[in-house]
C-alpha atoms as a PDB file:
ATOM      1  CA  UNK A   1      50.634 120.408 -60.140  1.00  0.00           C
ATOM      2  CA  UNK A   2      47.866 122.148 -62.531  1.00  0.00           C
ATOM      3  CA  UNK A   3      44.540 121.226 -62.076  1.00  0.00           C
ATOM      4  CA  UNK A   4      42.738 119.031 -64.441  1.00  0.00           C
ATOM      5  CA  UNK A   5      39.374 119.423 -65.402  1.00  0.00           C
ATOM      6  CA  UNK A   6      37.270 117.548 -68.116  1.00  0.00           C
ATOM      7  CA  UNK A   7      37.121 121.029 -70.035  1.00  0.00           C
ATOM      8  CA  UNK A   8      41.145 120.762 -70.245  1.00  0.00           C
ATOM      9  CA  UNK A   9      40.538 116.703 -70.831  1.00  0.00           C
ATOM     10  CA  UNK A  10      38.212 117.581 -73.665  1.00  0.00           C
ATOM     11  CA  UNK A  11      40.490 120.345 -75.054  1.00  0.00           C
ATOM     12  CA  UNK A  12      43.161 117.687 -74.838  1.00  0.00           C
ATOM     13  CA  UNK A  13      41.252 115.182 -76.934  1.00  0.00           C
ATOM     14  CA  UNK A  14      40.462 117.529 -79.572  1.00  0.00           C
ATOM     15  CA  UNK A  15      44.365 117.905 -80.085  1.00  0.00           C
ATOM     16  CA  UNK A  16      44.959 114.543 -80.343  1.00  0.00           C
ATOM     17  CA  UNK A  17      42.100 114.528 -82.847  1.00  0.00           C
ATOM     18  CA  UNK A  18      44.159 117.061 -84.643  1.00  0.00           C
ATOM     19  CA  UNK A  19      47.429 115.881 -83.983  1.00  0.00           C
ATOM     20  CA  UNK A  20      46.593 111.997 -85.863  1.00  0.00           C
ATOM     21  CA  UNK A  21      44.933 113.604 -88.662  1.00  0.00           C
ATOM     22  CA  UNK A  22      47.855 115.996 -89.299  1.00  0.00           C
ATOM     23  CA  UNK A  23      50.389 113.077 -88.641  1.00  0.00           C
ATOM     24  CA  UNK A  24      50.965 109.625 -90.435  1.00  0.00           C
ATOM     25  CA  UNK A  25      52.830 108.583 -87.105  1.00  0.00           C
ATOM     26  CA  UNK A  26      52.415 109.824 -83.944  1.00  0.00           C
ATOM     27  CA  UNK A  27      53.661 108.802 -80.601  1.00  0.00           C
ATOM     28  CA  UNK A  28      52.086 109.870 -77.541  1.00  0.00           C
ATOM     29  CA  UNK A  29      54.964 109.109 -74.865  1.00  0.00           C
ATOM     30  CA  UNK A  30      56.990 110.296 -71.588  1.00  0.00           C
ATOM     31  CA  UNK A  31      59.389 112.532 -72.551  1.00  0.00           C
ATOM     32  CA  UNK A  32      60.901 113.800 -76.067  1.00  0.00           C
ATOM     33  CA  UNK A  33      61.866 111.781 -78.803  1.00  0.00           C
ATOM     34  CA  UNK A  34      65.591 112.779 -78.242  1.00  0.00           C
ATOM     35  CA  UNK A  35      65.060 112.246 -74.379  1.00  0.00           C
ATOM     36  CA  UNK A  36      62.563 109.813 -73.205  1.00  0.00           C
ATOM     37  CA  UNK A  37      61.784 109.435 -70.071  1.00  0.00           C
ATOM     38  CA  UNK A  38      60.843 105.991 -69.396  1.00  0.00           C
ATOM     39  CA  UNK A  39      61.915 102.831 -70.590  1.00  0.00           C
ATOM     40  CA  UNK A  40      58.915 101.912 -72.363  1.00  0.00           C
ATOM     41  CA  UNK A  41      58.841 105.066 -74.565  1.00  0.00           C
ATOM     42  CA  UNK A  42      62.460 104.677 -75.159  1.00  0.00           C
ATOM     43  CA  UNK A  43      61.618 100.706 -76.367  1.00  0.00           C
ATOM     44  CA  UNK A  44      58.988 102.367 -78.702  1.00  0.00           C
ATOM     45  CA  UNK A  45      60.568 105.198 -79.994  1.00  0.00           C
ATOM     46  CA  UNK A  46      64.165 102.569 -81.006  1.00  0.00           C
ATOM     47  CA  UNK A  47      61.909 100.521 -82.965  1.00  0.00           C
ATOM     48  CA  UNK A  48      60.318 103.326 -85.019  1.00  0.00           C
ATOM     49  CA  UNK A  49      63.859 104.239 -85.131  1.00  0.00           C
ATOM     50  CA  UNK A  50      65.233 101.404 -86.518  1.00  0.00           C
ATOM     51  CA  UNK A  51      62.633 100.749 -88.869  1.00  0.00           C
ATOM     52  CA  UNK A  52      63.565 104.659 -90.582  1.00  0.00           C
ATOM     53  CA  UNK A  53      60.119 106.174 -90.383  1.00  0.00           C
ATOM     54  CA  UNK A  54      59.371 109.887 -89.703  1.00  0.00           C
ATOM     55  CA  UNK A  55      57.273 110.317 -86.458  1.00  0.00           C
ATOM     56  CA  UNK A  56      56.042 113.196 -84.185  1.00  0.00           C
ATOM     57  CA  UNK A  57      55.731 112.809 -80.890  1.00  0.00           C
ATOM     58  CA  UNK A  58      53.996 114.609 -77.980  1.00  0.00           C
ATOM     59  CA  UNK A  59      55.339 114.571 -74.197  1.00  0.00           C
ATOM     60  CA  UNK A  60      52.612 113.604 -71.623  1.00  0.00           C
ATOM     61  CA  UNK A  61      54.742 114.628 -69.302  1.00  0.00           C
ATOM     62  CA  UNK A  62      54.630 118.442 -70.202  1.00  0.00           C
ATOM     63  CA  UNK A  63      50.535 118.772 -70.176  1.00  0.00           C
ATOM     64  CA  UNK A  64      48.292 116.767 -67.318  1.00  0.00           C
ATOM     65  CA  UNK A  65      45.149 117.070 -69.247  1.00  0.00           C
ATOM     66  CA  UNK A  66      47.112 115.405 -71.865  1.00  0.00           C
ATOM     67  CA  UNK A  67      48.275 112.514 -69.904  1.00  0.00           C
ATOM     68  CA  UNK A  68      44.679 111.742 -69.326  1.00  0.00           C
ATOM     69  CA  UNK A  69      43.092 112.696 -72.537  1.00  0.00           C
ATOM     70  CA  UNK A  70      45.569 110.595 -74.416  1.00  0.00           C
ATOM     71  CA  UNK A  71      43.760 107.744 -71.821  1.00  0.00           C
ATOM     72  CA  UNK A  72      40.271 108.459 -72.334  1.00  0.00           C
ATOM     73  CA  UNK A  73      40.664 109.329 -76.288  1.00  0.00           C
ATOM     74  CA  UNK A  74      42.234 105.818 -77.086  1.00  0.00           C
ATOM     75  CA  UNK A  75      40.506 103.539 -73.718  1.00  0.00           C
ATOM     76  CA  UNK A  76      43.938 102.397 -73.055  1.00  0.00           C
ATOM     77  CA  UNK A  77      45.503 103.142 -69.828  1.00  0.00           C
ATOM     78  CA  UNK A  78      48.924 102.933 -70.505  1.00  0.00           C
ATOM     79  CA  UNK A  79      51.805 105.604 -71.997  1.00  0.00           C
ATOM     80  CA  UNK A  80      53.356 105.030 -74.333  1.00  0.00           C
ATOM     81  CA  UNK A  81      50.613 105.295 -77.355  1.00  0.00           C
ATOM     82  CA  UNK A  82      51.104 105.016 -81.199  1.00  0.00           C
ATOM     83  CA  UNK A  83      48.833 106.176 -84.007  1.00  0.00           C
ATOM     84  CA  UNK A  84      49.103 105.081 -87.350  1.00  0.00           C
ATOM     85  CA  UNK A  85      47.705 107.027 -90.600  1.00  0.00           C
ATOM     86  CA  UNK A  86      45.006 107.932 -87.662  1.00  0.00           C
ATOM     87  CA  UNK A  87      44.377 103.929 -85.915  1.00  0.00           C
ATOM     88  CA  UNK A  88      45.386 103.494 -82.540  1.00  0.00           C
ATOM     89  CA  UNK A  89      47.737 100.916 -82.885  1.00  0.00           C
ATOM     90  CA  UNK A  90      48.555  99.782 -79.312  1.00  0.00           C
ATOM     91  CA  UNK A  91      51.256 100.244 -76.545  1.00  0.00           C
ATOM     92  CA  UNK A  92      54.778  98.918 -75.760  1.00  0.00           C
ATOM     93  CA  UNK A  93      54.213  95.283 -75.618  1.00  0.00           C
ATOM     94  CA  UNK A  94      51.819  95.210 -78.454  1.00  0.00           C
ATOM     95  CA  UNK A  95      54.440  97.539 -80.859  1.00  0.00           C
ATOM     96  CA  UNK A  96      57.460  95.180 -79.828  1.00  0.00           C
ATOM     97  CA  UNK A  97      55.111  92.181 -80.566  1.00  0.00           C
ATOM     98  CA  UNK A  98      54.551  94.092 -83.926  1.00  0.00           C
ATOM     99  CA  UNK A  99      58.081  94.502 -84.482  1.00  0.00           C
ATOM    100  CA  UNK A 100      59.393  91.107 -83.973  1.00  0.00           C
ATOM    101  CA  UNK A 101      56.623  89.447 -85.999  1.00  0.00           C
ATOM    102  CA  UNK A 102      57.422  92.135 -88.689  1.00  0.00           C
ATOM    103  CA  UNK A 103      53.995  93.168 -89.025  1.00  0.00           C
ATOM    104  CA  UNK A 104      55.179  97.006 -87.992  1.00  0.00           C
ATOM    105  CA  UNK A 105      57.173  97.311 -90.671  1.00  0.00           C
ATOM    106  CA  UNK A 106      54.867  96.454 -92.890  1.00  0.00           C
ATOM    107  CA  UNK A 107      51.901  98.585 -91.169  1.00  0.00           C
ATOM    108  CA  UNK A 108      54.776 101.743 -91.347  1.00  0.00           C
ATOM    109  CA  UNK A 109      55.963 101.177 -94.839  1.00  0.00           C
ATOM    110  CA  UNK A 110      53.018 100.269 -96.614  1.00  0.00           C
END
């Protein structure tokens, strides 16, 4: 397992940083878009799906100073993680909430 320091943490953060300014949507999650690897990613990335938005997503799987940067960047302790036009916008249960209510749709599209 690599080590993680906060100089990799901070390095981390200053992707994200990057990453949500460079995306509309991004998805911080377990696995790839194509192939995630846990059911709450896989939840997330069906509903972005079946709403027909473009997203990126990042694996915090692949990079350990990621998995915790993405944690201390947003103060949220849980994967997945969604970013909208730069906002956190919350995790699985608060994205499905979203979704059901129709309020992500209209946060995506608008």
């Amino acid at each position: 397992m690599e080590d993680v320091t906060q100089e990799s943490i901070n390095e981390a953060k200053k992707q994200i940083q990057k990453d949500i300014d460079t995306h509309s949507i991004m998805l911080y999650m377990k696995g790839k878009k194509f192939m995630p690897q846990c059911g709450f990613s896989a939840q997330v990335v069906h509903i972005l799906s079946e709403i027909g938005v473009e997203f990126e997503t990042k694996d915090v799987l692949e990079d350990m100073s990621l998995r915790q940067g993405i944690k201390e960047f947003s103060d949220w302790p849980t994967i997945p993680q969604l970013y909208v036009r730069g906002e956190f916008v919350g995790g699985c249960d608060i994205i499905t909430e979203l979704f059901e209510s129709g309020e992500l749709r209209t946060l995506l599209t608008t």
